[in-house]
C-alpha atoms as a PDB file:
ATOM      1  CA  UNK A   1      18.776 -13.474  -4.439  1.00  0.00           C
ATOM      2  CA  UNK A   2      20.239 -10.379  -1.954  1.00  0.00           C
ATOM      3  CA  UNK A   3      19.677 -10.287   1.413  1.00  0.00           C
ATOM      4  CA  UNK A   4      16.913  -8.129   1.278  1.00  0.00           C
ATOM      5  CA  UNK A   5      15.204 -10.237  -0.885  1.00  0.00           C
ATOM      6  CA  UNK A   6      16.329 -13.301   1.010  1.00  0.00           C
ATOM      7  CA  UNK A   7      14.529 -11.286   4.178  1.00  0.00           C
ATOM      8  CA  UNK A   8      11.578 -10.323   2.908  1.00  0.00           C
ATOM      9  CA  UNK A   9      11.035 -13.593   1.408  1.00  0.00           C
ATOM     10  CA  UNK A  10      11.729 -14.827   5.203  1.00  0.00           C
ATOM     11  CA  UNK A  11       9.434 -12.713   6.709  1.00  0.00           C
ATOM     12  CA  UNK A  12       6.882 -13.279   4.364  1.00  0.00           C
ATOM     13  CA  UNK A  13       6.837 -17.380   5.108  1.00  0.00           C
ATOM     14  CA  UNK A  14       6.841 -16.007   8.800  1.00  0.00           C
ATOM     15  CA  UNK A  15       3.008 -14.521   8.269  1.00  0.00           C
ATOM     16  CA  UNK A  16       2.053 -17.176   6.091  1.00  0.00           C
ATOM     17  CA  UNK A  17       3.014 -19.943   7.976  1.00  0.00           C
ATOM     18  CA  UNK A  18       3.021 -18.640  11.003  1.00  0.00           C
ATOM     19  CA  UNK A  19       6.615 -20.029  12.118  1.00  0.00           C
ATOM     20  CA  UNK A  20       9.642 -21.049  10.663  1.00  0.00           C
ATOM     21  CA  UNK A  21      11.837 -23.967  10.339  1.00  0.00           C
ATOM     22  CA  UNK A  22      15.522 -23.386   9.406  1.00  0.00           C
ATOM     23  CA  UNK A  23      16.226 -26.553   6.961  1.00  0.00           C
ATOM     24  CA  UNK A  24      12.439 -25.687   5.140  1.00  0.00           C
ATOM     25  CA  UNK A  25      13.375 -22.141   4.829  1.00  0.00           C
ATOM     26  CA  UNK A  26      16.524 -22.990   3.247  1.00  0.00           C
ATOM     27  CA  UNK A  27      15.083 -25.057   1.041  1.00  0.00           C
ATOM     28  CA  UNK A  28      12.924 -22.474   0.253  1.00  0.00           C
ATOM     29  CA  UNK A  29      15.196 -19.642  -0.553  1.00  0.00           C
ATOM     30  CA  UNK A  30      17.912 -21.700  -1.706  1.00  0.00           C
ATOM     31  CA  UNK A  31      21.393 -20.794   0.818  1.00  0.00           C
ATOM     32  CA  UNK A  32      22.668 -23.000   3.206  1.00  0.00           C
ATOM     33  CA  UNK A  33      20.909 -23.611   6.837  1.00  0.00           C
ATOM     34  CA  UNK A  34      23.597 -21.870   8.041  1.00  0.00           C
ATOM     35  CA  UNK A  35      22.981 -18.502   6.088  1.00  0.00           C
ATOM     36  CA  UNK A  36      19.363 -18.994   7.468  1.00  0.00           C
ATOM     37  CA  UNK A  37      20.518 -18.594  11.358  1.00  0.00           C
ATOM     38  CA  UNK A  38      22.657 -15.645  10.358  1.00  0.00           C
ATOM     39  CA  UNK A  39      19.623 -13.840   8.545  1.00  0.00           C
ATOM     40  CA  UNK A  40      17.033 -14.887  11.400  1.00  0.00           C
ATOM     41  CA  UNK A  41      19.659 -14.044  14.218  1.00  0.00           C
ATOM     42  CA  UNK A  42      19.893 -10.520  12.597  1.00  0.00           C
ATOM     43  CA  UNK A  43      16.209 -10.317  11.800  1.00  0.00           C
ATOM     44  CA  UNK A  44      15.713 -10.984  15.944  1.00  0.00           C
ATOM     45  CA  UNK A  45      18.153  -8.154  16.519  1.00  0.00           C
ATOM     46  CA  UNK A  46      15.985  -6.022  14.528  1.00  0.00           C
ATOM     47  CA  UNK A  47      12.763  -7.232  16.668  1.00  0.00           C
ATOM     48  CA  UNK A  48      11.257  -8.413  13.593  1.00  0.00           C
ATOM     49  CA  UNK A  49      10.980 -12.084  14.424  1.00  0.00           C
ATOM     50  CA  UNK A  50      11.766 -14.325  17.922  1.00  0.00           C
ATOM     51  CA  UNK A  51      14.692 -16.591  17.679  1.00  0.00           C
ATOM     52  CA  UNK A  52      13.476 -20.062  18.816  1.00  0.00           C
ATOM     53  CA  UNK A  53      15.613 -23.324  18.375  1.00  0.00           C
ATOM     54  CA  UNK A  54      15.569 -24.505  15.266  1.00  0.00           C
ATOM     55  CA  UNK A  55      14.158 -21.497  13.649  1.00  0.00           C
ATOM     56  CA  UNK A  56      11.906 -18.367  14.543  1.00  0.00           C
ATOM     57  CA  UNK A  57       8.559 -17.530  15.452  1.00  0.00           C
ATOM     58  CA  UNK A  58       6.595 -13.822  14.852  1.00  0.00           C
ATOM     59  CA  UNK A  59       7.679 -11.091  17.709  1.00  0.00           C
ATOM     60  CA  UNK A  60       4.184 -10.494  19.455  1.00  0.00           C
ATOM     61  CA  UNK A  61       0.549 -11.255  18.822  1.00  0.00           C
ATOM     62  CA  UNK A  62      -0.708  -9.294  15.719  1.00  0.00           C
ATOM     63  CA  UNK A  63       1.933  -9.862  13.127  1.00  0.00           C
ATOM     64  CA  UNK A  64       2.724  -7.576   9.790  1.00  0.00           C
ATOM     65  CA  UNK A  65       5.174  -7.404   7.431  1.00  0.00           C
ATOM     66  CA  UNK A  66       7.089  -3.981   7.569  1.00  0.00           C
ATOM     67  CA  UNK A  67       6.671  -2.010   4.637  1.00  0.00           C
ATOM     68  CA  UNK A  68      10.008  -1.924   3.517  1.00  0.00           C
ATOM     69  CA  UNK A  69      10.226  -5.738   3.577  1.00  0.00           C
ATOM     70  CA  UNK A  70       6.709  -5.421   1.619  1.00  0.00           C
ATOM     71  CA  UNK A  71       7.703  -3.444  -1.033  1.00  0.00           C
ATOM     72  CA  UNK A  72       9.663  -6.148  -3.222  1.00  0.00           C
ATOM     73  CA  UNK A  73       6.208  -8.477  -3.123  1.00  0.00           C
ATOM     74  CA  UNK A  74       4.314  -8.413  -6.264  1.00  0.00           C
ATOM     75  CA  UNK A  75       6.748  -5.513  -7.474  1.00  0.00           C
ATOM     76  CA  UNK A  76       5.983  -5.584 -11.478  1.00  0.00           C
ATOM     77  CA  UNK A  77       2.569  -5.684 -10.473  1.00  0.00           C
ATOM     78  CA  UNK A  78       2.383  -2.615  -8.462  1.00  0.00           C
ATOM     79  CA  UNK A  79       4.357  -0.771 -11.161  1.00  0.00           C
ATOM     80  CA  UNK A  80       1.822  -1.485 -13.892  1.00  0.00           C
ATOM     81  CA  UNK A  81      -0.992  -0.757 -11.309  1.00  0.00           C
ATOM     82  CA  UNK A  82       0.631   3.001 -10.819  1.00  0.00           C
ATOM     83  CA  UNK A  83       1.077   3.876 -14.310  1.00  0.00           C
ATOM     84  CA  UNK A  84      -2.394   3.047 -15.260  1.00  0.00           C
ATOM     85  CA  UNK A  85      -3.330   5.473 -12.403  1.00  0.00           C
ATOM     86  CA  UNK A  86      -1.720   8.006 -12.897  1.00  0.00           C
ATOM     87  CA  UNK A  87      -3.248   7.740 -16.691  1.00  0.00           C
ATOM     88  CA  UNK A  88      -6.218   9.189 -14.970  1.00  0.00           C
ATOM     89  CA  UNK A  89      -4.950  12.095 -13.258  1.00  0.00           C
ATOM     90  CA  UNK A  90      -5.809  15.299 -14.627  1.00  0.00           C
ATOM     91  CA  UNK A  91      -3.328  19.066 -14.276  1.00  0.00           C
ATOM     92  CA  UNK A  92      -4.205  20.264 -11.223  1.00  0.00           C
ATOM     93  CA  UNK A  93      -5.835  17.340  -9.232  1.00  0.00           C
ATOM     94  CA  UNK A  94      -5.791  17.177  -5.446  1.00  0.00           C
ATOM     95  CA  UNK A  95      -5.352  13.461  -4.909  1.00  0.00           C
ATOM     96  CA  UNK A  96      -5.125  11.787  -1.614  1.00  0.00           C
ATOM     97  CA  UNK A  97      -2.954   8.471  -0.678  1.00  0.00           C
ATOM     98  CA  UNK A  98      -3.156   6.399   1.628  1.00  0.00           C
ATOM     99  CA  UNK A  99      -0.217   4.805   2.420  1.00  0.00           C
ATOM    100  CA  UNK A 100       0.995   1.246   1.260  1.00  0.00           C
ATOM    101  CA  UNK A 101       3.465  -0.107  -1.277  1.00  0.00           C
ATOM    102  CA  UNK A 102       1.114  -0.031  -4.315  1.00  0.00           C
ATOM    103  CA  UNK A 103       0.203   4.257  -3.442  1.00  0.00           C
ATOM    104  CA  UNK A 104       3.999   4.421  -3.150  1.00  0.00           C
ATOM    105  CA  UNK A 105       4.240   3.340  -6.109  1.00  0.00           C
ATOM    106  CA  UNK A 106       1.714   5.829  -7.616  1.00  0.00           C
ATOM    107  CA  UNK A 107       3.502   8.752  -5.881  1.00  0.00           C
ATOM    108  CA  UNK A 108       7.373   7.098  -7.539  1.00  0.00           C
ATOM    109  CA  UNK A 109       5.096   7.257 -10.559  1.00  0.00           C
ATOM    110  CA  UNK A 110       3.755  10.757 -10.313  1.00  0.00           C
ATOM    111  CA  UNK A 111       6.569  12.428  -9.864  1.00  0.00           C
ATOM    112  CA  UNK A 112       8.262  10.529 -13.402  1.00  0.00           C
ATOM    113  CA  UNK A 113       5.177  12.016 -15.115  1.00  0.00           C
ATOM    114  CA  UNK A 114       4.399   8.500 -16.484  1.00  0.00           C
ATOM    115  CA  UNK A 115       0.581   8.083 -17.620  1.00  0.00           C
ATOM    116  CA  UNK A 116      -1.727   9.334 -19.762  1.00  0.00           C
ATOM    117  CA  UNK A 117       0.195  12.723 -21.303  1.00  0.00           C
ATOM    118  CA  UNK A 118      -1.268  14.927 -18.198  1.00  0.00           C
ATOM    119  CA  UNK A 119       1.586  15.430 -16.335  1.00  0.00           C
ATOM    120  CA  UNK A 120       3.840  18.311 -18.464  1.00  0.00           C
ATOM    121  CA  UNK A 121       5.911  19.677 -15.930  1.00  0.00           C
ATOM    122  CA  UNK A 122       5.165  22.938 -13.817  1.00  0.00           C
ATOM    123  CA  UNK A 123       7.169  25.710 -12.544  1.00  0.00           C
ATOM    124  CA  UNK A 124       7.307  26.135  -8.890  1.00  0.00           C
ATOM    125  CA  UNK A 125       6.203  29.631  -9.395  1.00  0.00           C
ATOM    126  CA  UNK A 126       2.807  28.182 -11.358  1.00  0.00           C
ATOM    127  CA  UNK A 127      -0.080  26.636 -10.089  1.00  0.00           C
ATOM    128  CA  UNK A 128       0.720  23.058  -8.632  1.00  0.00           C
ATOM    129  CA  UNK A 129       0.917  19.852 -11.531  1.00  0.00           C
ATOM    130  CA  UNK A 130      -0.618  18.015  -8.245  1.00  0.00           C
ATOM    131  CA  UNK A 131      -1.616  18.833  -5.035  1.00  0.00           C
ATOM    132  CA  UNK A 132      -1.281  15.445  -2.692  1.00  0.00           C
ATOM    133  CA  UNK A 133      -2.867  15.122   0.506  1.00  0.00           C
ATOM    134  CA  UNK A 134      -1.380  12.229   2.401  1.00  0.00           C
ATOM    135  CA  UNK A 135      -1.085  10.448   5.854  1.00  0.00           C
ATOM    136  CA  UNK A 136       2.251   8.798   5.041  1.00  0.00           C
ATOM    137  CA  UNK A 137       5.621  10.116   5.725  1.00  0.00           C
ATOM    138  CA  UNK A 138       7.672   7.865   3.136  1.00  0.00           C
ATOM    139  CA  UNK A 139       5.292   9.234  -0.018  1.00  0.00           C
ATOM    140  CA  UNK A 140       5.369  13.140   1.550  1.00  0.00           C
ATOM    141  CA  UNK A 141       9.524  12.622   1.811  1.00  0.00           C
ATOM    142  CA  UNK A 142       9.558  11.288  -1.914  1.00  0.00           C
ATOM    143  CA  UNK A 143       7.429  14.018  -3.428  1.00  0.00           C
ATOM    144  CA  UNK A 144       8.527  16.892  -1.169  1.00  0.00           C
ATOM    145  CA  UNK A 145      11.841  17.676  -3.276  1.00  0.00           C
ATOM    146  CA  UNK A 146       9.567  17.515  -6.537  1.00  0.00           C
ATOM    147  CA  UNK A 147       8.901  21.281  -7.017  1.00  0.00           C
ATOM    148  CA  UNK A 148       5.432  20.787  -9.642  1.00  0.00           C
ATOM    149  CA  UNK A 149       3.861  19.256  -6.157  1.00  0.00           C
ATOM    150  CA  UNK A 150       2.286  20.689  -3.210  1.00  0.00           C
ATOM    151  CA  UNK A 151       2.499  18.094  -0.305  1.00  0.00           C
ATOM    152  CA  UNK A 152       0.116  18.706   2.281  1.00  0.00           C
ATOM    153  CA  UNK A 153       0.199  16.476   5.361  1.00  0.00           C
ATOM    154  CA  UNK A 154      -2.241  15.027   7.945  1.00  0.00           C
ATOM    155  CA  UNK A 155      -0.854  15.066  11.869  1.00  0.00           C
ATOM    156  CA  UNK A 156      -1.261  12.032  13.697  1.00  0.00           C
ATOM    157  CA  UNK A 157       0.767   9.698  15.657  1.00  0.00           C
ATOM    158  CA  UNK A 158       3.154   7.295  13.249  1.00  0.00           C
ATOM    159  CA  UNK A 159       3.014   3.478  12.520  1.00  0.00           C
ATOM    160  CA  UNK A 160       6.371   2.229  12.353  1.00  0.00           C
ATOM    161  CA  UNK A 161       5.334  -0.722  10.377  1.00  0.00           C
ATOM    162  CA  UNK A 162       3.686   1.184   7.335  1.00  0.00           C
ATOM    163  CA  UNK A 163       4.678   5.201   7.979  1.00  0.00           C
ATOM    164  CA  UNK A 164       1.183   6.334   8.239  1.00  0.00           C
ATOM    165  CA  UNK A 165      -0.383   8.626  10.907  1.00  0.00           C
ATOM    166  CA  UNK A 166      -3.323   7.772  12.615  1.00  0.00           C
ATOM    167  CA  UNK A 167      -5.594   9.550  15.039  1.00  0.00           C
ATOM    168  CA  UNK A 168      -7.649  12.627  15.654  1.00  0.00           C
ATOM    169  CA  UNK A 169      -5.097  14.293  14.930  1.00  0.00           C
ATOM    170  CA  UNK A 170      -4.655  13.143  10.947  1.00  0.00           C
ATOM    171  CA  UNK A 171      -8.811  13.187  11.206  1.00  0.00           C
ATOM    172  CA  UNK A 172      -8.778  16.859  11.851  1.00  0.00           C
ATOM    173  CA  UNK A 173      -6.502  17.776   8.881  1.00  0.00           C
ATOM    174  CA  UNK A 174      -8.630  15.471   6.376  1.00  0.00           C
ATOM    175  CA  UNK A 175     -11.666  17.082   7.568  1.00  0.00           C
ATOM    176  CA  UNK A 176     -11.032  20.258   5.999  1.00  0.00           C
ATOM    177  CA  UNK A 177      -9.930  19.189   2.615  1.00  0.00           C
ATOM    178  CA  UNK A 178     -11.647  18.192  -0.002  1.00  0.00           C
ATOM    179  CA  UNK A 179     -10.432  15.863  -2.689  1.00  0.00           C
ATOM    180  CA  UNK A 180     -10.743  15.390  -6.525  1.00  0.00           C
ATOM    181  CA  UNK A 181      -9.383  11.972  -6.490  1.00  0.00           C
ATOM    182  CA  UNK A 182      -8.507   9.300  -3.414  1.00  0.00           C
ATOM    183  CA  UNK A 183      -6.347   6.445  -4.622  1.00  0.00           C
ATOM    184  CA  UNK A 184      -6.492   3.831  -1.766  1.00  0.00           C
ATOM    185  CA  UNK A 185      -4.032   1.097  -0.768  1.00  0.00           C
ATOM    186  CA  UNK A 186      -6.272  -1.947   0.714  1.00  0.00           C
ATOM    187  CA  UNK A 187      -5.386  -5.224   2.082  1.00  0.00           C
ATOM    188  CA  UNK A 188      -8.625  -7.138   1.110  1.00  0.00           C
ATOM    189  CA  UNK A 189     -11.541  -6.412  -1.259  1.00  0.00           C
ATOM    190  CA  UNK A 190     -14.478  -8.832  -0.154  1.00  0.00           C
ATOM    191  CA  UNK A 191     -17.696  -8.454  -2.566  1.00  0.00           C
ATOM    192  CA  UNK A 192     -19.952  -8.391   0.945  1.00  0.00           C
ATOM    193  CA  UNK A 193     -18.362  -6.437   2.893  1.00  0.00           C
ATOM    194  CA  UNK A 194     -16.030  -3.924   1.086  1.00  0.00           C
ATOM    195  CA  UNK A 195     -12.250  -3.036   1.052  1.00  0.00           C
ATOM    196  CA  UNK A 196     -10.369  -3.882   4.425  1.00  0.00           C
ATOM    197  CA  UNK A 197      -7.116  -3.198   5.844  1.00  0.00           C
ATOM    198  CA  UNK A 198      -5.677  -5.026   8.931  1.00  0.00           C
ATOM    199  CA  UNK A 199      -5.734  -2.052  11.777  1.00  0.00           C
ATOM    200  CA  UNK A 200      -8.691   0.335  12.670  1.00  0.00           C
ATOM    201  CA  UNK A 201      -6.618   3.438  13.186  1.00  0.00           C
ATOM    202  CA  UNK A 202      -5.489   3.083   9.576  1.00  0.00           C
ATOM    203  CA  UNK A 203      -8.900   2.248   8.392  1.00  0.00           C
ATOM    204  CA  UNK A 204     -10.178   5.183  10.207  1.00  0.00           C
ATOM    205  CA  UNK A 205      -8.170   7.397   8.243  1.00  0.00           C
ATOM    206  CA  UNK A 206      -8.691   5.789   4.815  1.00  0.00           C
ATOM    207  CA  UNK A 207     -12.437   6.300   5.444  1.00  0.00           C
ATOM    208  CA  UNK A 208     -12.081   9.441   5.329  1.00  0.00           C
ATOM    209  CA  UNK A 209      -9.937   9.691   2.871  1.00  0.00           C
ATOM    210  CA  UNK A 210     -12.718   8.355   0.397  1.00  0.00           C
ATOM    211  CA  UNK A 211     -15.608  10.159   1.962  1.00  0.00           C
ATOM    212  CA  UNK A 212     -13.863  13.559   1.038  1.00  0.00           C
ATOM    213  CA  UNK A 213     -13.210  12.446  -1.861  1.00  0.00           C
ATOM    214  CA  UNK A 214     -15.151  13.061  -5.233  1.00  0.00           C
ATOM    215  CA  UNK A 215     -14.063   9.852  -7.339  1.00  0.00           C
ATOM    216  CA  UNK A 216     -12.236   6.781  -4.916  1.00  0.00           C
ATOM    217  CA  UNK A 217      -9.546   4.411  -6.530  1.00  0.00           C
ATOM    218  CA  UNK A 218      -8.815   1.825  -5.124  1.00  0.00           C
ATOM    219  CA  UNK A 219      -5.318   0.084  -5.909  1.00  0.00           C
ATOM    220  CA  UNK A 220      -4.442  -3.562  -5.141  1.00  0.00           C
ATOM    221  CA  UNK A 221      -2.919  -6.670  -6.652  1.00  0.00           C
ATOM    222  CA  UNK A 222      -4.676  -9.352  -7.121  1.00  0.00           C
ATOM    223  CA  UNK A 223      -3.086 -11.682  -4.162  1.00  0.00           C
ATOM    224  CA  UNK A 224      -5.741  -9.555  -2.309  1.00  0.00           C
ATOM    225  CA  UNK A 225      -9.166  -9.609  -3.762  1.00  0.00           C
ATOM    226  CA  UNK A 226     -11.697 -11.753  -2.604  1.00  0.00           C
ATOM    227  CA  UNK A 227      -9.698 -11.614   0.684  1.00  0.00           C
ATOM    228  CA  UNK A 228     -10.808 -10.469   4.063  1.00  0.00           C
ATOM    229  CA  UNK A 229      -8.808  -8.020   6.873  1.00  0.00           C
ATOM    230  CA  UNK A 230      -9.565  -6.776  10.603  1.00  0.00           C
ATOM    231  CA  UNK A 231     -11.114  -3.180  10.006  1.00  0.00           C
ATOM    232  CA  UNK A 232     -13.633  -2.271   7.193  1.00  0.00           C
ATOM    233  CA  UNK A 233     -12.495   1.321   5.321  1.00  0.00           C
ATOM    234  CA  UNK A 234     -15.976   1.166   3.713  1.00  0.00           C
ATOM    235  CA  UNK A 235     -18.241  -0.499   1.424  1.00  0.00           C
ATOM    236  CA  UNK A 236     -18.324  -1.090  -2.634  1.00  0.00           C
ATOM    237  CA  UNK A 237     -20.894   1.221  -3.289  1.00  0.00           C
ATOM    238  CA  UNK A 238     -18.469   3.955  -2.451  1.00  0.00           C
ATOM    239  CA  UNK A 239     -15.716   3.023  -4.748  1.00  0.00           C
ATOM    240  CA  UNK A 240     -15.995   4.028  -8.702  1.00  0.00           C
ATOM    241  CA  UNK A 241     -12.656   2.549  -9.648  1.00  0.00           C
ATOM    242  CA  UNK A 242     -10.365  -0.834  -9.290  1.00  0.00           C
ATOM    243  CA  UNK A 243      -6.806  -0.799 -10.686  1.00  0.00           C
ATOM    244  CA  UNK A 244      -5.372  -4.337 -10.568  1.00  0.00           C
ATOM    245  CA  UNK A 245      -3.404  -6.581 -12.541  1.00  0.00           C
ATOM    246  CA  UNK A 246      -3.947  -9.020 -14.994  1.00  0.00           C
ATOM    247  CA  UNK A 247      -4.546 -12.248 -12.348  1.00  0.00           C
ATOM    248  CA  UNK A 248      -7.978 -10.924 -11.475  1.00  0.00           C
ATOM    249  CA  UNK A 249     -10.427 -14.055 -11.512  1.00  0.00           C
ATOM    250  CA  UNK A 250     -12.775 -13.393 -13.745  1.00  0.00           C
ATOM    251  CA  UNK A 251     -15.311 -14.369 -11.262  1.00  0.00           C
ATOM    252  CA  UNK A 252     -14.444 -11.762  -9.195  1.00  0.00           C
ATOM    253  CA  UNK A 253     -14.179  -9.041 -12.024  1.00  0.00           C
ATOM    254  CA  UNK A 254     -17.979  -9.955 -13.044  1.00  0.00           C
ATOM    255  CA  UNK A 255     -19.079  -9.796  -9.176  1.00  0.00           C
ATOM    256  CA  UNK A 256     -17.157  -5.837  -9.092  1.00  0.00           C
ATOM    257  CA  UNK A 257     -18.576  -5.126 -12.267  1.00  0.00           C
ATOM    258  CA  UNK A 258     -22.549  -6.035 -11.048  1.00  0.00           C
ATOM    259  CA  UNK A 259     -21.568  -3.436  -7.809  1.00  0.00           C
ATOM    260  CA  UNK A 260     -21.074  -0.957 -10.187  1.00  0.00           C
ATOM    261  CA  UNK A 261     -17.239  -0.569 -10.139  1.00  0.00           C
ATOM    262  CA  UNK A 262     -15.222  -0.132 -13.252  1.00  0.00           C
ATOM    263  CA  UNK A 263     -12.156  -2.028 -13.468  1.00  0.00           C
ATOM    264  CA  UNK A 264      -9.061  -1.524 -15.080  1.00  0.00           C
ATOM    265  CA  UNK A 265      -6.421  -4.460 -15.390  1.00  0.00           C
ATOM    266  CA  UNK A 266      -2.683  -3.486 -15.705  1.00  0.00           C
END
């Protein structure tokens, strides 16, 4: 396991459990207690975690995993998930992400042309393979060198944690696009109340994302369904599409299918 591994698998016991203990979490990821204080000491340095004795507790009251520790959870999984996406994408489409690991991924995935035979590459003198509207700064960096793309971006004021822009400011941009296609990142799909993420701003946003959007997909592993966050982005009845993988309950797949939402397993 590397140390970025070793970390994210650290400060991914840290939200779970809420704390940690130094002997437990070497146990867990297999080094030497000592190797644990080293990573949590440098984790602290990094304000990611608060050094206590013994071990390490979150830094501050609402606590989430930074997306760069995030993006090695569920990793196969989120592949699969953007492939099967970008199957649907048609020459042409303006498609909006959110941003998240799993709409990373479908940007990384874009811009290989993997999918459904759609994405023949363009000239930068021709009309645009994709045009992608998009509130996060780490997907606009990727796909900004790619010359077949037109990036357009919201304003807003940034989240260090997950690289989006929030605000009136990204509101105003979104307001005067429209969308063929939003593909949304979520972090819980609840059959009552809807798709979720943990922070209003963000949720605020996504909202809109889907509500200028003509078809919404929304993109998620399966760790999250049936699971609940802070801020509602919006109900079922305004999503057409799930992409998941293959550990969808089938419970759950027959309760999305009587809302009217096709599903697609990856």
């Amino acid at each position: 396991m590397s140390k970025h591994e070793r970390w994210s698998r650290l400060l991914e016991l840290l939200a779970v459990d809420g704390k940690l203990e130094v002997e437990e979490a070497a146990a867990a990821v297999a080094v030497s207690p000592a190797t644990i204080r080293r990573d949590l000491d440098e984790l602290a340095e990094q304000r990611l975690l608060v050094r206590t004795h013994g071990g390490a507790l979150p830094h501050g009251v609402a606590y989430e995993l930074p997306l760069r520790y995030k993006s090695s959870r569920r990793a196969s999984e989120k592949r699969r998930i953007a492939h099967a996406v970008v199957g649907l994408l048609s020459r042409g489409d303006v498609v909006g992400l959110n941003g998240g690991t799993t709409t990373t991924e479908v940007a990384r995935a874009m811009a290989l042309g993997t999918g459904g035979g759609t994405t023949e590459r363009a000239e930068p003198s021709e009309v645009p393979l994709y045009t992608v509207v998009t509130n996060a700064l780490n997907i606009a960096g990727e796909l900004t060198v790619r010359p077949h793309f037109k990036i357009v971006m919201t304003g807003g004021v940034a989240r260090g944690q997950t690289y989006e822009l929030v605000g009136p400011l990204a509101e105003g941009v979104l307001n005067q696009v429209v969308l063929d296609i939003a593909v949304l990142g979520v972090d819980g799909v609840d059959p009552q109340l809807g798709v979720m993420t943990r922070h209003e701003d963000e949720a605020a946003v996504s909202r809109l994302f889907a509500e200028r959007a003509r078809k919404v997909v929304v993109v998620t592993d399966s760790s999250k369904m049936g699971q609940r966050a802070f801020a509602r982005i919006c109900g079922l009845d305004r999503i057409d599409l799930l992409v998941t993988d293959t550990g969808l309950a089938p419970d759950m797949a027959a309760r999305l299918a009587e809302s009217g939402i096709e599903v697609i397993t990856a």
